[in-house]
Protein backbone atom coordinates (compact mmCIF):
# COMPACT_ATOMS: atom_id res chain seq x y z
CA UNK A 1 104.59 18.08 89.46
CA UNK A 2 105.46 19.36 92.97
CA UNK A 3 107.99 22.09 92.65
CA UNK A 4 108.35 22.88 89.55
CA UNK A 5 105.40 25.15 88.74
CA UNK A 6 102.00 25.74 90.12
CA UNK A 7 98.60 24.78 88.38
CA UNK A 8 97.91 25.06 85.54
CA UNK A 9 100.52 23.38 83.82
CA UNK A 10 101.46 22.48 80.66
CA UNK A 11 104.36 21.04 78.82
CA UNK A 12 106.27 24.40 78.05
CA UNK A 13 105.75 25.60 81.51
CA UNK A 14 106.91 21.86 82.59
CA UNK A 15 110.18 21.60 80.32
CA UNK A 16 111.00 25.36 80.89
CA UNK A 17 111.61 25.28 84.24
CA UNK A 18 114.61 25.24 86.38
CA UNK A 19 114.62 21.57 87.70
CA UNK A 20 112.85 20.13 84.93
CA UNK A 21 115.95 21.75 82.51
CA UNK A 22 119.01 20.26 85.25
CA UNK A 23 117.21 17.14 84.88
CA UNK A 24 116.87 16.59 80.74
CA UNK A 25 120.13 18.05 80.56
CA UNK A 26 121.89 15.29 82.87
CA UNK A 27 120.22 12.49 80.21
CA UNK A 28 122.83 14.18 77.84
CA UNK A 29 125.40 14.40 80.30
CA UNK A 30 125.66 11.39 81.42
CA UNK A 31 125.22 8.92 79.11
CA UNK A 32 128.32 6.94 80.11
CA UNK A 33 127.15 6.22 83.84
CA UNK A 34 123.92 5.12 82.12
CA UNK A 35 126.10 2.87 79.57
CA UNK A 36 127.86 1.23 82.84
CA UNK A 37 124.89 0.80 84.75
CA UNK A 38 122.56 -0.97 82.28
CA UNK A 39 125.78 -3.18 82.01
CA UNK A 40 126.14 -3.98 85.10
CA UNK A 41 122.24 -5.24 85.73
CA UNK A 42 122.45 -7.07 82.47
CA UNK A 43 124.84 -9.21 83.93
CA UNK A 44 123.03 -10.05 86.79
CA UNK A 45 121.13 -13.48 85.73
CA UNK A 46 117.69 -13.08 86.07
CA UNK A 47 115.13 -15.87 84.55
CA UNK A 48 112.12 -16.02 84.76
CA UNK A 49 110.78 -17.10 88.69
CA UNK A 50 114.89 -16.46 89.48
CA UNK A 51 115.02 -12.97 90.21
CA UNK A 52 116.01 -12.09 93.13
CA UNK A 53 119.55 -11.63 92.81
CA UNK A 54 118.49 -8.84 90.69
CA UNK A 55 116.55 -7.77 92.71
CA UNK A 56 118.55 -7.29 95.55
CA UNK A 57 121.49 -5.45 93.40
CA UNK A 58 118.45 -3.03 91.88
CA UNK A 59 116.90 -2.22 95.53
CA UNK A 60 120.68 -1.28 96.34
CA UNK A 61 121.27 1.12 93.78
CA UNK A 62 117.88 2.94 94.45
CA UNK A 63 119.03 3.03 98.14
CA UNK A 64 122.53 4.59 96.67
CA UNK A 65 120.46 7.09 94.53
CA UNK A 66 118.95 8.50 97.65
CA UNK A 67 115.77 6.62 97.64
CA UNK A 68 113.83 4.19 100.26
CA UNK A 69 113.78 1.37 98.41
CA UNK A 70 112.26 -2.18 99.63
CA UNK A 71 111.29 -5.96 97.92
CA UNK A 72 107.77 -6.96 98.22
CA UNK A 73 106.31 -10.34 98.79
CA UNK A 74 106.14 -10.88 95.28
CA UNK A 75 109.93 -9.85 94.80
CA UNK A 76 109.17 -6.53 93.34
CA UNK A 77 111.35 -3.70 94.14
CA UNK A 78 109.45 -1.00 94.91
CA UNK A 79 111.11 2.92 95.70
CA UNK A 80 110.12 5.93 96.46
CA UNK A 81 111.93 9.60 97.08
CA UNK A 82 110.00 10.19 100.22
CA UNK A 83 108.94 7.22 102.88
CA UNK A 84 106.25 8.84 104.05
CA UNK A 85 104.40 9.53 101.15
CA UNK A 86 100.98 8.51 101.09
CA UNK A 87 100.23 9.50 96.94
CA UNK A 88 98.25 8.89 94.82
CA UNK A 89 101.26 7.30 92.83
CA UNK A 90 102.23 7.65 89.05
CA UNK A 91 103.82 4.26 88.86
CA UNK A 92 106.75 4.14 86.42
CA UNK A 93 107.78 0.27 85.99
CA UNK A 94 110.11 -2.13 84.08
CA UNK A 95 110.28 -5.99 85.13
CA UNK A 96 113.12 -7.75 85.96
CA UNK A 97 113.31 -10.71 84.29
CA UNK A 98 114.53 -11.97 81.25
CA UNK A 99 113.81 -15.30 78.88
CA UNK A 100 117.42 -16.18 78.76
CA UNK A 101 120.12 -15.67 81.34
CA UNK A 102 123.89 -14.91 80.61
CA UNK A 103 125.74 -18.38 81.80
CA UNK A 104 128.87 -16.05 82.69
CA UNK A 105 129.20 -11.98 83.08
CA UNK A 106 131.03 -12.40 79.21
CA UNK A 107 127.78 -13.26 77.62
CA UNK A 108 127.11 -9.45 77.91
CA UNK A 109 129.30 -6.91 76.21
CA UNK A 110 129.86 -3.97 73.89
CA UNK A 111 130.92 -4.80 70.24
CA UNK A 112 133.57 -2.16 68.48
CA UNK A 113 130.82 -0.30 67.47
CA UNK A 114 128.94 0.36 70.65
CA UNK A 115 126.27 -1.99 70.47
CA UNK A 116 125.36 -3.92 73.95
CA UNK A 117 124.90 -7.51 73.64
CA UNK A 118 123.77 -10.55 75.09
CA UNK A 119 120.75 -11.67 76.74
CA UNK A 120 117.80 -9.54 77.86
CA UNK A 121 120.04 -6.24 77.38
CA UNK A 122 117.04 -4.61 75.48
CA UNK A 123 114.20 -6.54 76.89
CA UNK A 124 114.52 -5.58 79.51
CA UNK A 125 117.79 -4.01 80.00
CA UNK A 126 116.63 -0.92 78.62
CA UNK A 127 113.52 -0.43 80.48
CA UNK A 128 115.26 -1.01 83.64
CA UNK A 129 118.63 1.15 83.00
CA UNK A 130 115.78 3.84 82.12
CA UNK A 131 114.38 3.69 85.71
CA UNK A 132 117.65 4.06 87.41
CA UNK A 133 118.68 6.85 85.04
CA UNK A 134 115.46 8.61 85.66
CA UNK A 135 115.96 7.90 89.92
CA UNK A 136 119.56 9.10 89.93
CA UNK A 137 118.60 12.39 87.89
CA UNK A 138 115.77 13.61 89.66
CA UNK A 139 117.92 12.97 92.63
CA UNK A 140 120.62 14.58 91.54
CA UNK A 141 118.66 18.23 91.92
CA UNK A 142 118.51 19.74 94.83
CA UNK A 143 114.33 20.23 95.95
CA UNK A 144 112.87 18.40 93.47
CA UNK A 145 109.88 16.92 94.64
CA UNK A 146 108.93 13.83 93.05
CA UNK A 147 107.25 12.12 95.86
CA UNK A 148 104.22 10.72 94.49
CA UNK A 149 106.45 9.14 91.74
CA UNK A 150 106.53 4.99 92.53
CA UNK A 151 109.40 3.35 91.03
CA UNK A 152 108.86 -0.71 90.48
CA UNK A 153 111.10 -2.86 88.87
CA UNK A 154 108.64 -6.14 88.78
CA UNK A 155 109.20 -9.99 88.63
CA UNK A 156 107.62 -12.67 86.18
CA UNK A 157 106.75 -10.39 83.56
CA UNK A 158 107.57 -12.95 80.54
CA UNK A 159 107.00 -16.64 79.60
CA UNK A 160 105.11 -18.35 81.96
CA UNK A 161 105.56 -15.71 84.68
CA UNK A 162 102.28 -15.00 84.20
CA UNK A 163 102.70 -11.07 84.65
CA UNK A 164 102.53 -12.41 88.68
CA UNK A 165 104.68 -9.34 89.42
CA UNK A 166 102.28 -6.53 87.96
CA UNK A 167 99.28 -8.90 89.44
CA UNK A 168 100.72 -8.62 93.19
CA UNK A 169 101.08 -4.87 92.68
CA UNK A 170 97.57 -4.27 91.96
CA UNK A 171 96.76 -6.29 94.77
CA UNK A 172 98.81 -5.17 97.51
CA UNK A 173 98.27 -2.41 100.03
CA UNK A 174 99.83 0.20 97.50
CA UNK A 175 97.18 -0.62 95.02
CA UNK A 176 94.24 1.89 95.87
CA UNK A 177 96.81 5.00 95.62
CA UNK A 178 98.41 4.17 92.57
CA UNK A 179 96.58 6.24 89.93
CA UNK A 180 98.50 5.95 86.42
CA UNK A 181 101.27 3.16 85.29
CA UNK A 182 104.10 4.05 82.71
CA UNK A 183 105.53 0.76 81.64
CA UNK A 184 109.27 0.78 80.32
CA UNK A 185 109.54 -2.53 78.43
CA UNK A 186 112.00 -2.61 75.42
CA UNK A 187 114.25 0.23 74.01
CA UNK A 188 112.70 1.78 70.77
CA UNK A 189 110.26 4.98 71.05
CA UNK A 190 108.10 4.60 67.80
CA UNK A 191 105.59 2.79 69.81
CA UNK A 192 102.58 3.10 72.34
CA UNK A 193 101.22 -0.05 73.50
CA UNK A 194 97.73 1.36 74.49
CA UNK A 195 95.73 -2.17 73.92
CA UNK A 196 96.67 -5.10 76.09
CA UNK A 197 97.01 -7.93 73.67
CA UNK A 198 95.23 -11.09 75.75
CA UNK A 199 96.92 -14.65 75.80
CA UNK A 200 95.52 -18.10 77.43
CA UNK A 201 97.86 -20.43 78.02
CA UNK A 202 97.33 -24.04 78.61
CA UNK A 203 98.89 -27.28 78.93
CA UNK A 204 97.08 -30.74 77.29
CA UNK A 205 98.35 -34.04 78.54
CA UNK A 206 97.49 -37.28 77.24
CA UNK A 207 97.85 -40.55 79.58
CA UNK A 208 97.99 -44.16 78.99
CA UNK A 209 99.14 -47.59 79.96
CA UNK A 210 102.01 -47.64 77.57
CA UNK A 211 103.73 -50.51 76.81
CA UNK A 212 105.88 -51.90 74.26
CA UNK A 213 105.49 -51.41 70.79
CA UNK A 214 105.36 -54.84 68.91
CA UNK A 215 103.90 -56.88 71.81
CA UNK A 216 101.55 -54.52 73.16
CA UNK A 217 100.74 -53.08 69.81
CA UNK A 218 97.37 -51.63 69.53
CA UNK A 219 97.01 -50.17 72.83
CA UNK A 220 95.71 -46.70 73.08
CA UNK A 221 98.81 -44.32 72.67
CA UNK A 222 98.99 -40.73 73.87
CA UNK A 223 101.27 -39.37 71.62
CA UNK A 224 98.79 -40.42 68.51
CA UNK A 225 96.14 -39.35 70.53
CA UNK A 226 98.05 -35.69 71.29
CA UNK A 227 99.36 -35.37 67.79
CA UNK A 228 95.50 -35.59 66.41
CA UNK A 229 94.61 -33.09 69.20
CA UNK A 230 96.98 -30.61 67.98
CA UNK A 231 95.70 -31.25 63.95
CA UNK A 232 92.05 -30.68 65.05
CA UNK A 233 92.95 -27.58 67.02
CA UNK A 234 95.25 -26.20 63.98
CA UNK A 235 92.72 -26.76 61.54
CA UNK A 236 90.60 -24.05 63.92
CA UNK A 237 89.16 -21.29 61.22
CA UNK A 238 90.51 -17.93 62.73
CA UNK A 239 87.93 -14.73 61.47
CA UNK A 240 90.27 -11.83 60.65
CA UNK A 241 89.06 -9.62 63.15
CA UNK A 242 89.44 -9.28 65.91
CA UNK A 243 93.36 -10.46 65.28
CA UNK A 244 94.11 -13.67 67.03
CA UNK A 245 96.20 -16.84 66.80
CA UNK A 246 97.17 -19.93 68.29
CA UNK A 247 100.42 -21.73 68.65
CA UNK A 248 101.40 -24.84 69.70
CA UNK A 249 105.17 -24.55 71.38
CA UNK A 250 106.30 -27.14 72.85
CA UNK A 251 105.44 -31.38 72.57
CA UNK A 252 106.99 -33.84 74.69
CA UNK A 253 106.30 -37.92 75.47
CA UNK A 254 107.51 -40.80 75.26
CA UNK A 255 111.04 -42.45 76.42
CA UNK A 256 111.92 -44.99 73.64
CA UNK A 257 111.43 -45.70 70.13
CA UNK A 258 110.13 -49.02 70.52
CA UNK A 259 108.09 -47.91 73.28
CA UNK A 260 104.08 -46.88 73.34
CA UNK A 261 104.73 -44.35 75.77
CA UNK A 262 102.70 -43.39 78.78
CA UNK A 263 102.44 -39.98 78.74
CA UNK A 264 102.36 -37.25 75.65
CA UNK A 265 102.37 -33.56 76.40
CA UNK A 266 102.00 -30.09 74.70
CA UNK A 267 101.79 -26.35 75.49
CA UNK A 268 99.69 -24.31 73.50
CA UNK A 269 99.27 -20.41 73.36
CA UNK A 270 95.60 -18.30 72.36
CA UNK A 271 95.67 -14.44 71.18
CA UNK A 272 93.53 -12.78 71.02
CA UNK A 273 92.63 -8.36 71.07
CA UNK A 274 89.07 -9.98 72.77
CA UNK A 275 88.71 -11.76 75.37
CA UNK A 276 85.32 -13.37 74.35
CA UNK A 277 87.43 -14.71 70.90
CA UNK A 278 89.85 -16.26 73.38
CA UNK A 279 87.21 -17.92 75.11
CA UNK A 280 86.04 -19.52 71.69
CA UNK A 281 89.49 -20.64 70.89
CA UNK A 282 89.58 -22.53 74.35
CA UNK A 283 86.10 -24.38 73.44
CA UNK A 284 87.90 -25.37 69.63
CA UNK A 285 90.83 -26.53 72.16
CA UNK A 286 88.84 -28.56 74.46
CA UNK A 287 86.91 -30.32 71.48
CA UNK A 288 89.57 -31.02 69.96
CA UNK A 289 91.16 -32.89 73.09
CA UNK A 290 87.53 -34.64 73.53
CA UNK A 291 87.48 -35.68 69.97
CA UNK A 292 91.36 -36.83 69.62
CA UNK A 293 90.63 -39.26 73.19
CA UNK A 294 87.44 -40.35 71.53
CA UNK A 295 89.06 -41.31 67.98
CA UNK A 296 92.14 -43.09 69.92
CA UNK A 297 90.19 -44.93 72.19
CA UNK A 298 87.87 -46.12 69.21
CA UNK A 299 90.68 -47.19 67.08
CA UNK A 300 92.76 -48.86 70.41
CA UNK A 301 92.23 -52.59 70.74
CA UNK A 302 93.07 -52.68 74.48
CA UNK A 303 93.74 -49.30 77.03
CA UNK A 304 92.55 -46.06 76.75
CA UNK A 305 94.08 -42.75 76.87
CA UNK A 306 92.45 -39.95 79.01
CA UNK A 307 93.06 -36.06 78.30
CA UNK A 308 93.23 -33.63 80.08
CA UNK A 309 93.40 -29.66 79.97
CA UNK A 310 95.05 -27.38 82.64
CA UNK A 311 95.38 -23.83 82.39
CA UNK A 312 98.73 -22.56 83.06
CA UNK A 313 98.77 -18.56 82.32
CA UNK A 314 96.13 -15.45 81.26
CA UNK A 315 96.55 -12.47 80.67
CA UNK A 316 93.75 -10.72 80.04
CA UNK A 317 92.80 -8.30 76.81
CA UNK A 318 91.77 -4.58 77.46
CA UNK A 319 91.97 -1.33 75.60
CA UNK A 320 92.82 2.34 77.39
CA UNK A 321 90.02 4.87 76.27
CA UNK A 322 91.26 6.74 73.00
CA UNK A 323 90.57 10.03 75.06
CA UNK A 324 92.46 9.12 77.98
CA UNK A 325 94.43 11.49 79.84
CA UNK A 326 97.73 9.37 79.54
CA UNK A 327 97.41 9.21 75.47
CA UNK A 328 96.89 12.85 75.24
CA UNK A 329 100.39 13.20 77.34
CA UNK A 330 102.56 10.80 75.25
CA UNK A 331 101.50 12.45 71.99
CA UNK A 332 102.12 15.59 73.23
CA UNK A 333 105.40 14.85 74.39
CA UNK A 334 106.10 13.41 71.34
CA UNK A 335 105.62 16.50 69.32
CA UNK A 336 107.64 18.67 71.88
CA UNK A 337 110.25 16.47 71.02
CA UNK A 338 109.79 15.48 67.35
CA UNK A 339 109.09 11.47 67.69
CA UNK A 340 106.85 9.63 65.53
CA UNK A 341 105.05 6.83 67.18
CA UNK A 342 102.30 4.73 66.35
CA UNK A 343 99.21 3.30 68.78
CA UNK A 344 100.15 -0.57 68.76
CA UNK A 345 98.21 -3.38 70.70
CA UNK A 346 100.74 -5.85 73.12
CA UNK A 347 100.81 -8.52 75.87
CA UNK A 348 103.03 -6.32 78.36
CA UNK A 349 102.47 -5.74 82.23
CA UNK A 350 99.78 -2.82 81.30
CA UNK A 351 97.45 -5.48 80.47
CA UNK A 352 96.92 -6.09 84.69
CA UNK A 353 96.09 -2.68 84.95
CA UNK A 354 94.37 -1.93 82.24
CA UNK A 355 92.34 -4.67 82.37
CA UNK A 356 91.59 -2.88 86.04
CA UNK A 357 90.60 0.36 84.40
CA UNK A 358 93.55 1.96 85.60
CA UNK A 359 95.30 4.38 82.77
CA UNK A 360 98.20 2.34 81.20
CA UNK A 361 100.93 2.70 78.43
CA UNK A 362 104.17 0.68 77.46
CA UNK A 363 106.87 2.07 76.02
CA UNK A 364 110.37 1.66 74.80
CA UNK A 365 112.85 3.14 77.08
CA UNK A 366 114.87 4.75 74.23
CA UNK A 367 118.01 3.70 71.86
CA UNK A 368 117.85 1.14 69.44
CA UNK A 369 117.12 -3.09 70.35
CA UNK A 370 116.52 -6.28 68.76
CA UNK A 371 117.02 -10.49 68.74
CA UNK A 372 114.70 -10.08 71.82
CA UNK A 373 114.58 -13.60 73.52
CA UNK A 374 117.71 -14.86 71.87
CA UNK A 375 121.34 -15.18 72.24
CA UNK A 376 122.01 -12.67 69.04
CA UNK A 377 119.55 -9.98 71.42
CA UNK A 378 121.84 -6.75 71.41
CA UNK A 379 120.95 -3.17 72.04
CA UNK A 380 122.34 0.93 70.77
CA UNK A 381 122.53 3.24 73.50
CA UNK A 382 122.19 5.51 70.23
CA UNK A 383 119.77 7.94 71.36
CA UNK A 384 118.95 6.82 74.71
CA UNK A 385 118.64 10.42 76.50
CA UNK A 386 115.74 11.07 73.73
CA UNK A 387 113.63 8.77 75.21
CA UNK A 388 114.66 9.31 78.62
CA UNK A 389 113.51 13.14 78.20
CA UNK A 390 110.14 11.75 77.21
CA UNK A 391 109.21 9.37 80.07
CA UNK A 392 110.14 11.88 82.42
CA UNK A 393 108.12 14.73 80.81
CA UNK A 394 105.11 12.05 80.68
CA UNK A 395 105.87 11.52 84.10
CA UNK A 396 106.06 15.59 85.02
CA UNK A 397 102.06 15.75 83.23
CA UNK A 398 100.76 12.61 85.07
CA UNK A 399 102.57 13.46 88.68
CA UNK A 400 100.77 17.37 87.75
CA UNK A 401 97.39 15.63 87.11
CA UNK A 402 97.39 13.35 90.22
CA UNK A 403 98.73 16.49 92.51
């Protein structure tokens, strides 16, 4: 890391000196500004494909830290201390986004005992409160260079999102100098998500004539033709390793009881820590589909359903190198400061890089979180500055490696 101390470097010589110490001590010292911020953000709606209000607010407050902060094509917000930097880039990165939405700025708030709540205020409140805590403190030292440090706060991380924010970055004309990603998604630190968990997603629709159900009985029905589909494909044997699953989420169709509807669809979801095991799950998928339209048709005395497969999200699987660089600097960090974590695998926005071969963790931002993805989702500030000392000292050995 530019001026703190020359090469080589290591972690004492890193938390030891004089900017490096301003900067881990403001964590501690303000912890109330860091409270009010992630507050504020949280009550910024922010769904999925719906981000830009967000985005605009976050862009501002990098601008008020003292950064040049823009929005991308994508919607990303991307910052950095110096404009004319030209890296190579330690990205540090949290996405916007959220699964739910508060309806009104009372949906978030802080119970009697100092626990946030409401939706998205630890996924990913507390990534994103982390990267403004981490931009206002190294800011708020005078000569601190951090100028090959990228901030990003990203768009359609979850759902069907698709990870499109993290796929633009990698893609854009930023994406050759960025060397190293830190990903902030969540709030606890007893994790590092060092395997990118893959995930196919696709939707199945079933069509038909329809028609109605007493005196067009025995046409060829899509939602008996969908509903064997999805029996077939549950009945799928599953090896125990490598760990994978499949879900079907959501099944729609049909308008009436005493209808034989036109239309029956479903959204189904394949896991897998390999991608070649997610590419056998998606030939159990499609025969199962063939099979179900062949049975239905078969069985139907006049009509026929067809069925048909699109593919509506991947993300693909990918594993950093257990002697990478980036490992060796969490876990040493992690002793300095007396966390126990574990290596976990994880469908976060590391998976685009990784599965780039570019050096790639996710971790929680600090504090306490849970209910993630529903209304009861709440979050502790408990703690917070912990693991806001240890993405910026994993930040201070990446920036030294890259200098």
């Amino acid at each position: 890391m530019k001026g703190i101390q020359p090469q080589p470097i290591t972690l004492h010589d890193v938390a030891e000196a004089r900017e490096a110490r301003e900067i881990l001590q403001w964590f501690t010292r303000e912890k109330q500004w860091i409270n009010d911020i992630h507050q504020q953000l949280c009550r910024i709606p922010a769904p999925t494909f719906l981000e830009s209000q967000r985005a605009e607010w976050f862009a501002a407050q990098m601008r008020s830290c003292g950064l040049n902060a823009r929005i991308d094509r994508a919607g990303n917000v991307l910052a950095t201390q110096d404009a004319a930097s030209e890296g190579p880039f330690v990205a540090v990165t949290a996405h916007l986004d959220t699964v739910l939405a508060p309806r009104t700025k009372d949906d978030i708030g802080v119970s009697p005992d100092g626990k946030f709540f409401g939706p998205g205020v630890s996924d990913n409140g507390a990534g994103l409160a982390a990267l403004l805590a981490i931009a206002k403190a190294i800011q708020s030292v005078p000569g601190a260079d951090f100028s090959n440090l990228l901030f990003v706060a990203n768009v359609a991380e979850e759902g069907e999102g698709n990870l499109n924010g993290m796929r633009a970055l990698c893609k854009n004309e930023m994406a050759d100098k960025i060397r190293s990603f830190l990903v902030l998604d969540g709030a606890t630190t007893d994790h590092i998500t060092s395997q990118a968990l893959g995930s196919r997603r696709f939707e199945v629709v079933f069509t038909g004539p329809g028609g109605h159900s007493w005196s067009d009985y025995g046409t060829a029905n899509p939602v008996h033709a969908l509903a064997r589909a999805v029996t077939l494909f549950a009945e799928t044997r599953i090896p125990p390793t490598p760990r994978s699953s499949i879900n079907v989420g959501v099944i729609e169709g049909g308008s009436s009881i005493n209808a034989i509807p036109a239309q029956a669809r479903a959204k189904v979801d394949i896991r897998s820590e390999r991608n070649d095991r997610m590419d056998d799950l998606v030939m159990a998928l499609n025969a199962s589909v063939d099979r179900a339209q062949e049975v239905e048709n078969s069985r139907a005395l006049t009509g026929k359903v067809t069925g048909k497969i699109k593919e509506i999200g991947s993300r693909p699987a990918a594993r950093l190198p257990e002697n990478a660089p980036i490992l060796a600097y969490i876990r040493t960090v992690d002793s300095h400061l007396g966390i126990r974590s574990h290596i976990e695998c994880a469908s976060t926005d590391a998976n685009i890089p990784l599965s780039l071969g570019i050096p790639a963790i996710s971790i929680g931002a600090g504090g306490q979180g849970g209910g993630a993805h529903t209304p009861q989702e709440w979050f502790s500030p408990e703690g917070r500055d912990l693991g806001l000392k240890r993405i910026f000292l994993t930040l201070c050995l990446l920036l030294n490696e890259n200098a």
